[in-house]
C-alpha atoms as a PDB file:
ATOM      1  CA  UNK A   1      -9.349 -13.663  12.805  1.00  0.00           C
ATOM      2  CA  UNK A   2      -7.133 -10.443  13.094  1.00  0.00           C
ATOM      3  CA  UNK A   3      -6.587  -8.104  10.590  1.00  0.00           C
ATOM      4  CA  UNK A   4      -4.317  -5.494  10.918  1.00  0.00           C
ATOM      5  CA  UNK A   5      -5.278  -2.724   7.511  1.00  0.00           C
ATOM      6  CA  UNK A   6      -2.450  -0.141   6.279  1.00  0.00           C
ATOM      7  CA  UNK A   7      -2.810   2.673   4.362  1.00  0.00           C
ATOM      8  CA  UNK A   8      -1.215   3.719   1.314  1.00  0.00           C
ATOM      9  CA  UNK A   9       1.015   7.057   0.734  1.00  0.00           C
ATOM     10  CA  UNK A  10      -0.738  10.468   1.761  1.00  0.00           C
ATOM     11  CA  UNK A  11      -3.402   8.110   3.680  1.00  0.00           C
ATOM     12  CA  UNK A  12      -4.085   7.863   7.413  1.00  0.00           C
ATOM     13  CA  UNK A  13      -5.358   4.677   9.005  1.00  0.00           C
ATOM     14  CA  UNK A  14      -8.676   6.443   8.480  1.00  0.00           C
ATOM     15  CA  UNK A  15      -8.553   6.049   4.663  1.00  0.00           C
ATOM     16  CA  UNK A  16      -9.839   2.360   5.778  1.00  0.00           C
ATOM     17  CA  UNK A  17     -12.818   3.140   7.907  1.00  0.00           C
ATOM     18  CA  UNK A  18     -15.533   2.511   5.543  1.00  0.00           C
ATOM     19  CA  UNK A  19     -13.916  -1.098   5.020  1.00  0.00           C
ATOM     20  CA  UNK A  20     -13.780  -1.767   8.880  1.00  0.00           C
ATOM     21  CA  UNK A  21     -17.233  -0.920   8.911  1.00  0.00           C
ATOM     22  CA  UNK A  22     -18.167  -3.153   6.532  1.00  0.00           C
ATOM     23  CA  UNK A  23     -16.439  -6.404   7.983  1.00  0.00           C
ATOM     24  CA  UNK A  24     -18.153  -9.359  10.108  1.00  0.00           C
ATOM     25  CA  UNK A  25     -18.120  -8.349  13.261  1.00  0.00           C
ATOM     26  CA  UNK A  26     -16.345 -11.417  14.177  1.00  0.00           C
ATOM     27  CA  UNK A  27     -13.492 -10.099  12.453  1.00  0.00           C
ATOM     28  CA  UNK A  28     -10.812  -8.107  15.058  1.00  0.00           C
ATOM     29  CA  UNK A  29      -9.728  -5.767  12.447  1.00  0.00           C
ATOM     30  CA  UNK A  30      -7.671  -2.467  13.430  1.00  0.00           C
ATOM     31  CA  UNK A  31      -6.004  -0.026  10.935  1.00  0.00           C
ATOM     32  CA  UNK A  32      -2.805   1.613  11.659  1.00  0.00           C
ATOM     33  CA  UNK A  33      -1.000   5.230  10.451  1.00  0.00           C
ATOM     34  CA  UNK A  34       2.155   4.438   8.884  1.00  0.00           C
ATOM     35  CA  UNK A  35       4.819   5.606  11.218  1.00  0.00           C
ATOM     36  CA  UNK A  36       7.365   8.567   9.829  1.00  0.00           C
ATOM     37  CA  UNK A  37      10.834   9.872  10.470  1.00  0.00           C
ATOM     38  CA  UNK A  38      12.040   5.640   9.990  1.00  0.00           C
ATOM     39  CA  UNK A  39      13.676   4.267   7.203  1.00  0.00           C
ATOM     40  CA  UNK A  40      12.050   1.493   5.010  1.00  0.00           C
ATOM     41  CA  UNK A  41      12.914  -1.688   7.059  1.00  0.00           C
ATOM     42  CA  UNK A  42      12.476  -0.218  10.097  1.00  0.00           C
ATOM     43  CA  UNK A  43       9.006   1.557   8.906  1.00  0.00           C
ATOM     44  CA  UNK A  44       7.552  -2.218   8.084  1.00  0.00           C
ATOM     45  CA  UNK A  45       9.068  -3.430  11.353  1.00  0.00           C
ATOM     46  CA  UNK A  46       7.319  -1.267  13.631  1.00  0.00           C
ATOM     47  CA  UNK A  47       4.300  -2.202  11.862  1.00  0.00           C
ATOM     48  CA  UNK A  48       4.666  -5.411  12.948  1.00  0.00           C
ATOM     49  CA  UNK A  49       5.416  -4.093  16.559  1.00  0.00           C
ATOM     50  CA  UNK A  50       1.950  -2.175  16.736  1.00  0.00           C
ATOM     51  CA  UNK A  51      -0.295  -4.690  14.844  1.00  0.00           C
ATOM     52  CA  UNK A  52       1.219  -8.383  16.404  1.00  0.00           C
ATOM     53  CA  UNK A  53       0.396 -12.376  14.606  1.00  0.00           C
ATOM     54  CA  UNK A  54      -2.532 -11.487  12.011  1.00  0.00           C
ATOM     55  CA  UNK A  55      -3.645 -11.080   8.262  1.00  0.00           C
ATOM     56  CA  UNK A  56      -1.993  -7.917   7.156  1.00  0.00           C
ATOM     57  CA  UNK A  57      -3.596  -5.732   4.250  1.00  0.00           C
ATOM     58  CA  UNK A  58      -1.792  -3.251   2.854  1.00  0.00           C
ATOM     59  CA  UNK A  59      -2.498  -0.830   0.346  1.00  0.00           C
ATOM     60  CA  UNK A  60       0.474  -0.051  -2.616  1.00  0.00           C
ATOM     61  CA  UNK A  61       3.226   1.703  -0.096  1.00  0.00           C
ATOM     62  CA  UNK A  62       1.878   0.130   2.623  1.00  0.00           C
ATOM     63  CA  UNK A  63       1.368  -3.279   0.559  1.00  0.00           C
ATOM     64  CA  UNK A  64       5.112  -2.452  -0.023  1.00  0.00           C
ATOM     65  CA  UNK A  65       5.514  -2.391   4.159  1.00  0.00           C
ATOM     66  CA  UNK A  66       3.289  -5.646   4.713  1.00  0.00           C
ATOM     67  CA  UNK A  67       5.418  -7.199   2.075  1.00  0.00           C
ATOM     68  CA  UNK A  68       9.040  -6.212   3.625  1.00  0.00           C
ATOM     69  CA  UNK A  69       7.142  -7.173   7.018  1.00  0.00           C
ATOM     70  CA  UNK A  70       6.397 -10.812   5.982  1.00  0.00           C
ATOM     71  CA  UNK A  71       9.915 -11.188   4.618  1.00  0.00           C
ATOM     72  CA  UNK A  72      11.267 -10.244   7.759  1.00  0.00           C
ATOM     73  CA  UNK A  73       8.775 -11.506  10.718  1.00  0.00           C
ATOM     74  CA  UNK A  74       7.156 -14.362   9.087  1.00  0.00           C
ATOM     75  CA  UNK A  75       6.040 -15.010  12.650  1.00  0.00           C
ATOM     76  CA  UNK A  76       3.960 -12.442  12.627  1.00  0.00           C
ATOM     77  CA  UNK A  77       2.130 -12.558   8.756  1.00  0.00           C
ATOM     78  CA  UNK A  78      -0.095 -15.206   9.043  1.00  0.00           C
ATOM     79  CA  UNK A  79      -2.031 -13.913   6.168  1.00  0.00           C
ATOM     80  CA  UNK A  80      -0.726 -11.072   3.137  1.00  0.00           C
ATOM     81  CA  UNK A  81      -3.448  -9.082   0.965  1.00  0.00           C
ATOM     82  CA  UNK A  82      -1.568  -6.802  -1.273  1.00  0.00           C
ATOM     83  CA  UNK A  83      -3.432  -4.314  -2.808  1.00  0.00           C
ATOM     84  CA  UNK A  84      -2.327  -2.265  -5.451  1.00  0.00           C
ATOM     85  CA  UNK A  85       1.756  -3.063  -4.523  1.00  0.00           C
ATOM     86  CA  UNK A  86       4.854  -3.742  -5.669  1.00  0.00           C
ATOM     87  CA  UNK A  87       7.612  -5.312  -5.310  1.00  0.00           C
ATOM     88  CA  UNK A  88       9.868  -2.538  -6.326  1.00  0.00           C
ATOM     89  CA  UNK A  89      11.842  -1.367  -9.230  1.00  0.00           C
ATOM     90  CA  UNK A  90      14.330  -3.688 -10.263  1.00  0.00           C
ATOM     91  CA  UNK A  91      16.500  -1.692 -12.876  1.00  0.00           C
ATOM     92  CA  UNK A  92      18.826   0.294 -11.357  1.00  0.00           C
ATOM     93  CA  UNK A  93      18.609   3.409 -13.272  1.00  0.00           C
ATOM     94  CA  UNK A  94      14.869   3.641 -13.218  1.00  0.00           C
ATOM     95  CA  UNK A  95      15.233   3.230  -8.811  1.00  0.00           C
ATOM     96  CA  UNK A  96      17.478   6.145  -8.990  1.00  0.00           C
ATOM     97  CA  UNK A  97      14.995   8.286 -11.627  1.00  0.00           C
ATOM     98  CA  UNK A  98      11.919   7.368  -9.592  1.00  0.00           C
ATOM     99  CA  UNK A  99      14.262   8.492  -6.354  1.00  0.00           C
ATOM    100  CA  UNK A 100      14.965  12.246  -8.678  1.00  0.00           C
ATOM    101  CA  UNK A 101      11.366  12.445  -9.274  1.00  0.00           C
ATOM    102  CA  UNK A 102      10.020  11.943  -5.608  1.00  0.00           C
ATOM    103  CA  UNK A 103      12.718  14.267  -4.641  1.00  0.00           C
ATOM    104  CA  UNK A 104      11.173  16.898  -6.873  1.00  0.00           C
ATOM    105  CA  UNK A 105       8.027  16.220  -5.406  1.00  0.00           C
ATOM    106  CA  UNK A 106       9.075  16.981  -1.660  1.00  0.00           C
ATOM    107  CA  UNK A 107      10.326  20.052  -2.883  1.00  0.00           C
ATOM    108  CA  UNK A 108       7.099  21.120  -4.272  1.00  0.00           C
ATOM    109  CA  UNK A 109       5.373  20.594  -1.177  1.00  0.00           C
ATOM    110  CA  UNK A 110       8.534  22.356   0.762  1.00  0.00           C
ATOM    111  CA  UNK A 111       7.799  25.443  -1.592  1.00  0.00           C
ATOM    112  CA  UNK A 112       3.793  24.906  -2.245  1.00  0.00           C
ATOM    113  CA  UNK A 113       2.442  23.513   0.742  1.00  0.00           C
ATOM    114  CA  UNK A 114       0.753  20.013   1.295  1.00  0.00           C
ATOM    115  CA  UNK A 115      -2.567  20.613   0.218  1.00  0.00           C
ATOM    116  CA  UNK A 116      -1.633  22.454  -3.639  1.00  0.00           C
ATOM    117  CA  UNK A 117       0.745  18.914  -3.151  1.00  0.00           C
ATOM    118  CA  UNK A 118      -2.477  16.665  -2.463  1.00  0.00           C
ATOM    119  CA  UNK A 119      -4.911  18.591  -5.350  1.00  0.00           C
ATOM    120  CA  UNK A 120      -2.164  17.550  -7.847  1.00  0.00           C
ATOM    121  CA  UNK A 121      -1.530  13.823  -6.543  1.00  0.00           C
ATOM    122  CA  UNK A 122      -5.057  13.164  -6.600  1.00  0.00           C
ATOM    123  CA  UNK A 123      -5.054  14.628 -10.581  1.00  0.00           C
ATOM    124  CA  UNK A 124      -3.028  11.749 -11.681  1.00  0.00           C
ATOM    125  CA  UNK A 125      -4.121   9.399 -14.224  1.00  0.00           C
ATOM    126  CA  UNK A 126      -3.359   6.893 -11.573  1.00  0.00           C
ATOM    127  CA  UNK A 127      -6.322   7.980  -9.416  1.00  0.00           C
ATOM    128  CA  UNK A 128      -8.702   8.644 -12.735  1.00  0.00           C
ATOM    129  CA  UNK A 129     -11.115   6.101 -11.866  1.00  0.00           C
ATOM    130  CA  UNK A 130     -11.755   7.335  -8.053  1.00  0.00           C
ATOM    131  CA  UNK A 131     -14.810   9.547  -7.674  1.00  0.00           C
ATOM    132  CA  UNK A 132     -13.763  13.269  -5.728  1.00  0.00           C
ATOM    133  CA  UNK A 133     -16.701  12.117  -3.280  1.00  0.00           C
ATOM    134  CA  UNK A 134     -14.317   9.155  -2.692  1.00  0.00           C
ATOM    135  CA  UNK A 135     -10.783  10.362  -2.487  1.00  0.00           C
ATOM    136  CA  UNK A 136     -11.239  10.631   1.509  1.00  0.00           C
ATOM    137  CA  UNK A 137      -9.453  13.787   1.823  1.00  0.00           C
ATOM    138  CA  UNK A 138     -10.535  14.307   5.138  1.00  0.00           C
ATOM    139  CA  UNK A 139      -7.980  11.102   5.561  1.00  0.00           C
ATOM    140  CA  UNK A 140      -5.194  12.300   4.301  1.00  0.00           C
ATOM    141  CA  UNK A 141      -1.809  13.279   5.650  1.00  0.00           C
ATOM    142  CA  UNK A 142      -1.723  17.233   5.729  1.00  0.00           C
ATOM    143  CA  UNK A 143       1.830  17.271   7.540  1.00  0.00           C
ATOM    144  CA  UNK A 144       4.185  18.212   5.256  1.00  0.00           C
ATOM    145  CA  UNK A 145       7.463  16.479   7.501  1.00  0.00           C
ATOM    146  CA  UNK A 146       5.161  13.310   6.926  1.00  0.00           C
ATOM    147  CA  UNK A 147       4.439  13.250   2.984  1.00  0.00           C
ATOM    148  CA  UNK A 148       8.081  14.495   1.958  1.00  0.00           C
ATOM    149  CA  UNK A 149       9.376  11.411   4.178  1.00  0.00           C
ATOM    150  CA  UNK A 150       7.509   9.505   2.687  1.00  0.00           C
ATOM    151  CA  UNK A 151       8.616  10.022  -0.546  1.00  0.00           C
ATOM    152  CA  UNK A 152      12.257  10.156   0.539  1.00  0.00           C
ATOM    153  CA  UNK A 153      12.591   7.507   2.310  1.00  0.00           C
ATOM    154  CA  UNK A 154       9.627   5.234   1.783  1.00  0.00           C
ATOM    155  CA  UNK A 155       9.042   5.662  -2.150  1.00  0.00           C
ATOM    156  CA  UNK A 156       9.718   3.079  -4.413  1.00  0.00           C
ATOM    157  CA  UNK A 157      12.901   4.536  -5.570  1.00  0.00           C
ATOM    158  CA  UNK A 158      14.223   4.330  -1.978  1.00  0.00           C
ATOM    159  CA  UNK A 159      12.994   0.882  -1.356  1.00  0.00           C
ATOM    160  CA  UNK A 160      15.287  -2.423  -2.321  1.00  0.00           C
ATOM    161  CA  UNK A 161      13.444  -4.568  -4.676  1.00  0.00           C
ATOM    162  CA  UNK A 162      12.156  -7.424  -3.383  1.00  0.00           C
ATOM    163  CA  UNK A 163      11.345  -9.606  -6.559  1.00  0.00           C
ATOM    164  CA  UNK A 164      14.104 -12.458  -5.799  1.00  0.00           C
ATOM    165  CA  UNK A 165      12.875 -12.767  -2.434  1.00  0.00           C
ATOM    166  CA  UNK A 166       8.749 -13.241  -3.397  1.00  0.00           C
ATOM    167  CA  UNK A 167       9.993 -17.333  -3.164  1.00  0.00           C
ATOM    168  CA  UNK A 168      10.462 -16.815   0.640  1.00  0.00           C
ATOM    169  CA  UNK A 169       7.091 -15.931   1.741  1.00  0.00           C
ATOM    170  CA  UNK A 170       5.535 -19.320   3.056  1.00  0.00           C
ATOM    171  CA  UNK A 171       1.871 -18.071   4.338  1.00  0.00           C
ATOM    172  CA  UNK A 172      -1.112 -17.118   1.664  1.00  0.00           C
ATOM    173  CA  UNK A 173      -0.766 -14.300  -0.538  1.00  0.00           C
ATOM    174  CA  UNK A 174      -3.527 -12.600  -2.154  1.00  0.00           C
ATOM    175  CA  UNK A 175      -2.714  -9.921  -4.541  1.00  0.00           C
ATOM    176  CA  UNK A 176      -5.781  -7.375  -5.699  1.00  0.00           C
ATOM    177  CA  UNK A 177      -5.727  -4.937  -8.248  1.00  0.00           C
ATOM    178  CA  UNK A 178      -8.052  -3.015  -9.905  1.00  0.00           C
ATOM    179  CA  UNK A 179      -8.914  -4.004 -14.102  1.00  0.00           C
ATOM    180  CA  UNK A 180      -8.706  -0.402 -15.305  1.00  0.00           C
ATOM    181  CA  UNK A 181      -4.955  -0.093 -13.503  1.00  0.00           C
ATOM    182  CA  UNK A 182      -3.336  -2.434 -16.086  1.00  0.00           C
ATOM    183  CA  UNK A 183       0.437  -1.567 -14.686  1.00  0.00           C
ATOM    184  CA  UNK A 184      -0.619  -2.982 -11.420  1.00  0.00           C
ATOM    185  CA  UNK A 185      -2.673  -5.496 -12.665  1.00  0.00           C
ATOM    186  CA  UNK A 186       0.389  -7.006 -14.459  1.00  0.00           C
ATOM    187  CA  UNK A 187       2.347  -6.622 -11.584  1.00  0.00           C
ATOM    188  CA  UNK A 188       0.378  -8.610  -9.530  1.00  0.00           C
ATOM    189  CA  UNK A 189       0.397 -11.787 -12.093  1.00  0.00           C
ATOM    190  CA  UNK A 190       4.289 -11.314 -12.305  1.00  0.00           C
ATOM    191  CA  UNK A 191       4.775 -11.342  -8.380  1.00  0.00           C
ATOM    192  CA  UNK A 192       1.761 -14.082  -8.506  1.00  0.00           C
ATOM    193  CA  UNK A 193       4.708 -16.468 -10.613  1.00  0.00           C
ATOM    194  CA  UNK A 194       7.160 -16.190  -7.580  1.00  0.00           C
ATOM    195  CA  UNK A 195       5.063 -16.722  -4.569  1.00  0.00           C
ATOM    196  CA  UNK A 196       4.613 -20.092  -3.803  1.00  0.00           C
ATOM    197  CA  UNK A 197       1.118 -20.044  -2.241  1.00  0.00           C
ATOM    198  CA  UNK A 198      -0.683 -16.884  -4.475  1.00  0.00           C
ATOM    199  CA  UNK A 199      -3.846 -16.023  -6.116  1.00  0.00           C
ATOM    200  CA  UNK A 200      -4.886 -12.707  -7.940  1.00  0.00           C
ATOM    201  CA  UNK A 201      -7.788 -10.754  -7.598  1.00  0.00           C
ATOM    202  CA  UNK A 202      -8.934  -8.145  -9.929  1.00  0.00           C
ATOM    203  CA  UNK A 203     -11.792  -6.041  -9.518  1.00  0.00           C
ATOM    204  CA  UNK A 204     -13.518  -4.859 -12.795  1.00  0.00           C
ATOM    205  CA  UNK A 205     -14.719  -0.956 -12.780  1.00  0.00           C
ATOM    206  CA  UNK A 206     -11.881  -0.171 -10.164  1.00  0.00           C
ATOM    207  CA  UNK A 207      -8.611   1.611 -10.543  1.00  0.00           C
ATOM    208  CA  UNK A 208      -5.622   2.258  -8.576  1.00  0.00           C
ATOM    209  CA  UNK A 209      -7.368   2.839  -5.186  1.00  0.00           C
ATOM    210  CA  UNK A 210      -9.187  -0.207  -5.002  1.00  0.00           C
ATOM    211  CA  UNK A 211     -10.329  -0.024  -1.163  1.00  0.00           C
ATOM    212  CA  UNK A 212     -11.696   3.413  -1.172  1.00  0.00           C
ATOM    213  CA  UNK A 213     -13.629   2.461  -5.092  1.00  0.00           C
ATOM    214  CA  UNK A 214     -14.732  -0.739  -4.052  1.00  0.00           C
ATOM    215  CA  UNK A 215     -14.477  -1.375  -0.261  1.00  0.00           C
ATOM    216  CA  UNK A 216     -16.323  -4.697  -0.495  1.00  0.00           C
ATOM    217  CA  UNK A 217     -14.024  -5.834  -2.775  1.00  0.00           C
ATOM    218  CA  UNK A 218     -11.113  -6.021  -0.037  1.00  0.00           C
ATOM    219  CA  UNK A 219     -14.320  -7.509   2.779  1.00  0.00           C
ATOM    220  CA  UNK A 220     -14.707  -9.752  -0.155  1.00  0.00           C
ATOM    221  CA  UNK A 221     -11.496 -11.058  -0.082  1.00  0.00           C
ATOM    222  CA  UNK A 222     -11.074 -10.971   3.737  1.00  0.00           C
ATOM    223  CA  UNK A 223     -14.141 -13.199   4.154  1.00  0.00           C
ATOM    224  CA  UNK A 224     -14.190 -15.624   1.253  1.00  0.00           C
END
């Protein structure tokens, strides 16, 4: 089995390693860096490009990527673990808020620098759950070209919901979230409703970051 693992936003492929270490060694698993300076489509596209037929994993934007992937080159998704994603915001006026907000954000790291940027990401209630030890900041992107792209063109206010489309995808979906992230957790049973072959995971004692709280969790997935 191939897996090909993406990372989530401010994450390099190496926010995955203690989860490749961790599979069967049977398993041809790779991670990849999300590519920048591409717009959404094209962003999950070359994904597919780099990573060929497999399972893909992807963590919430780059769940968001595997998703727009499988949409697109169904050829290539054999498999789809979503962990922590979305399908994008459906009401118009909260897209173009969440669009203001990460705008402000790539200002602050124009003006502050990407690592005051990272020290207040990481402060988030979202991340509350995931031990310092384990936020893998050694993994995470620095460049600060990379994370304002990312938020401009690759955020959730920039991407085009996807809900109506969730009836397309034909292979198996798993969706994982974590029990103490209750937004996501929801998310995943209302995107579990539209995908004809679906099942939820949820994780007890994990938030938002599932992979990097719980790596076994995803190998547990992966291998059951």
């Amino acid at each position: 089995m191939k897996v090909v693992l993406v990372p989530g936003f401010t994450q390099t492929a190496g926010s995955w390693d203690t989860v490749l270490e961790m599979l069967p060694v049977d398993i041809d698993a790779a991670a990849l860096d999300v590519p920048s300076q591409l717009d959404f489509v094209d962003t999950a596209l070359a994904l597919g490009d780099a990573g060929g037929v497999g399972t893909y994993v992807g963590y919430s934007l780059g769940g968001r990527l595997c998703l727009r992937l499988a949409l697109e080159r169904s050829d290539l998704v054999e498999r789809l673990v979503l962990v922590s994603a979305s399908s994008g915001i459906i009401d118009v006026a909260a897209r173009a808020a969440r669009r203001e907000s990460d705008e402000l954000l790539a200002r602050e790291i124009e003006h502050d620098g990407s690592d005051a940027f990272l020290e207040r990401w990481l402060a988030q209630p979202l991340f509350a759950s995931l031990p310092p030890e384990e936020a893998a900041l050694r993994t995470r992107i620095r460049d600060p070209a990379v994370l304002t792209h990312g938020l401009r063109a690759l955020g959730q206010g920039a991407q085009e919901p996807l809900w109506d489309r969730l009836g397309e995808l034909a292979m198996p979906v798993t969706l994982v979230a974590g029990a103490l992230d209750e937004k996501y957790v929801d998310i995943a049973m209302g995107m579990n409703d539209r995908i004809p072959d679906a099942n939820v995971s949820v994780f007890g004692g994990a938030g938002h970051a599932v992979h990097l709280e719980q790596p076994f969790a995803i190998v547990h997935v992966l291998t059951s």
